[in-house]
Protein backbone atom coordinates (compact mmCIF):
# COMPACT_ATOMS: atom_id res chain seq x y z
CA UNK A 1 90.59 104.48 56.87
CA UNK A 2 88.66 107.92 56.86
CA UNK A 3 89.83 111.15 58.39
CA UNK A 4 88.19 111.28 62.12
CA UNK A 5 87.96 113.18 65.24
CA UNK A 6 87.13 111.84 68.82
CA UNK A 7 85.38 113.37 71.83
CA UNK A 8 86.02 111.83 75.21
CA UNK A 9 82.35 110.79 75.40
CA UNK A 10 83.22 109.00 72.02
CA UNK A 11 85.23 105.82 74.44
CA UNK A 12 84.35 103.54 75.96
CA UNK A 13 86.20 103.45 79.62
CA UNK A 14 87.19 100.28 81.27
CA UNK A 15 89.47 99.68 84.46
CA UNK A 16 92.47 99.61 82.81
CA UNK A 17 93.40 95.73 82.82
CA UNK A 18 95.31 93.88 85.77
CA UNK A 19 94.90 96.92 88.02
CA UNK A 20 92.91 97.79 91.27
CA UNK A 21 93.47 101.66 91.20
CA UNK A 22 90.38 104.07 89.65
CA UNK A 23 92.80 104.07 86.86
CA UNK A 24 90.41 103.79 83.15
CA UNK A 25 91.05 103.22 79.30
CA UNK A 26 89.17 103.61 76.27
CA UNK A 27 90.67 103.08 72.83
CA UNK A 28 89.16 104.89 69.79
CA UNK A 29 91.13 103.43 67.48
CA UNK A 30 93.03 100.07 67.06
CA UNK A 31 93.60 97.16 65.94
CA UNK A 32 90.28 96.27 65.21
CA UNK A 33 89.99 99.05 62.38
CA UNK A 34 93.45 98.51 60.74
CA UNK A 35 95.57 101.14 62.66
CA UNK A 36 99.31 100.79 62.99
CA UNK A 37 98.60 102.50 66.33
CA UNK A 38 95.98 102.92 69.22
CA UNK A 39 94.82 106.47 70.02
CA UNK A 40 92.75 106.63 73.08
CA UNK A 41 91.76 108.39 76.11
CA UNK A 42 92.41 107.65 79.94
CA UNK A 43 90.77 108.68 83.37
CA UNK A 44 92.70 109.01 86.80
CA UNK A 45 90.89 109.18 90.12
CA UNK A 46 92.73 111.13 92.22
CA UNK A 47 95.63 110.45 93.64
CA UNK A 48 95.59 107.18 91.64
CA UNK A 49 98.98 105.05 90.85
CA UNK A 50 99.31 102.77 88.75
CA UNK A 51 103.22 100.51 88.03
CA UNK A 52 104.13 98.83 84.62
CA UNK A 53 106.66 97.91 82.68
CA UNK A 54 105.94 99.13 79.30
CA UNK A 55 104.89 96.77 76.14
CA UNK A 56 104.61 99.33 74.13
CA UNK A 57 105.85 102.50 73.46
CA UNK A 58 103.36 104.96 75.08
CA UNK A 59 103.16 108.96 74.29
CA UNK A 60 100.26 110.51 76.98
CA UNK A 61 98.79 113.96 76.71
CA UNK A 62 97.30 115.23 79.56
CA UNK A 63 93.99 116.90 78.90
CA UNK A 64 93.00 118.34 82.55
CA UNK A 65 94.80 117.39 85.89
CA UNK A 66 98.23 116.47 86.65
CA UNK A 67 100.20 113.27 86.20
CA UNK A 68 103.57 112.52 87.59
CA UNK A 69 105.22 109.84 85.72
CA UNK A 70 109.02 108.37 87.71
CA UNK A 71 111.18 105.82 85.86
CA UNK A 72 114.99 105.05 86.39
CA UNK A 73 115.69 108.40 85.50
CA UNK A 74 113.98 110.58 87.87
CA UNK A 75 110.43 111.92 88.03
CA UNK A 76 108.46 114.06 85.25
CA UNK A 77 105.34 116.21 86.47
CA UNK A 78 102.67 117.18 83.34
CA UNK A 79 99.42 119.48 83.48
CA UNK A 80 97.07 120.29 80.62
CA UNK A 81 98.54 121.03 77.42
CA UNK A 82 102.33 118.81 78.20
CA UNK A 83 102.97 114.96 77.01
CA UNK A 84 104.72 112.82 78.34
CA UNK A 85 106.80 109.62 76.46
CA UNK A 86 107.10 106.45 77.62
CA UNK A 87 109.35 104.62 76.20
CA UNK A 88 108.74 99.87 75.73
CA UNK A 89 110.41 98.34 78.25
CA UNK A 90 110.61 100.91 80.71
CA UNK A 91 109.45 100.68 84.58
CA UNK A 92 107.33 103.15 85.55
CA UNK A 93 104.88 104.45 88.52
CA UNK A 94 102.59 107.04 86.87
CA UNK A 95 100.49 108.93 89.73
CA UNK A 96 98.00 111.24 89.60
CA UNK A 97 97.53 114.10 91.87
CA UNK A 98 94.99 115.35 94.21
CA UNK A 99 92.17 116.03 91.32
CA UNK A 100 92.66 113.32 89.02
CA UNK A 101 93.73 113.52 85.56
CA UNK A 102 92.27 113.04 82.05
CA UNK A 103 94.47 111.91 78.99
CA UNK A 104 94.74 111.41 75.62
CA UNK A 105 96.85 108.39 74.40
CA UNK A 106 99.23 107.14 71.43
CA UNK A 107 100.66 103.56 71.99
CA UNK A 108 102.88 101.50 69.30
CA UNK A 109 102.32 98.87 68.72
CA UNK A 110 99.11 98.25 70.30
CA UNK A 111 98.57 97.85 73.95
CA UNK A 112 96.21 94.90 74.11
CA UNK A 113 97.94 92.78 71.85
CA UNK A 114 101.52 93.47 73.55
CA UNK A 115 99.37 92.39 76.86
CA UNK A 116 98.60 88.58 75.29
């Protein structure tokens, strides 16, 4: 697999799956080119929530808004340049704020697959 970088405009955003909020996912890397891991990139409408219990274990670094992320052990609040870790098998309610959020994303294993 070749070194690479990725651009925003380089995904391809779709509703992220089983969910009504304007809550988007777009993987640039995954399964489907030999990764161990999927990298992508994720839009929030704002004040968008979405609730899961995590597959995977999911790292999220928020490019430009704010994201609020609350789990059995309290609530964490991230801007631009903070990440936040989710760790599998954890319930949480992530919610953005008033503008809306962009991330980046790690997941491991991969999301879709752990959603079969």
């Amino acid at each position: 697999m070749p070194v690479r970088k990725f651009a925003l405009s380089d995904a391809a955003l779709e509703r992220s799956p089983g969910q009504d909020a304007e809550v988007f996912a777009g993987n640039v890397v995954d399964q489907r080119h030999g990764a161990p891991i999927t990298i992508g990139f994720g839009r929030w409408g704002p004040n968008q929530r979405l609730d899961e219990t995590l597959a995977v274990d999911d790292v999220m670094v928020i490019l430009e808004g704010r994201l609020s992320v609350t789990s059995d052990a309290g609530t964490v609040t991230a801007g631009p340049g903070e990440m936040v870790h989710m760790p599998k098998g954890a319930a949480v309610m992530i919610q953005a704020h008033e503008h809306g959020a962009v991330t980046a994303y790690v997941t491991h294993p991969h999301w879709q697959e752990a959603q079969e």
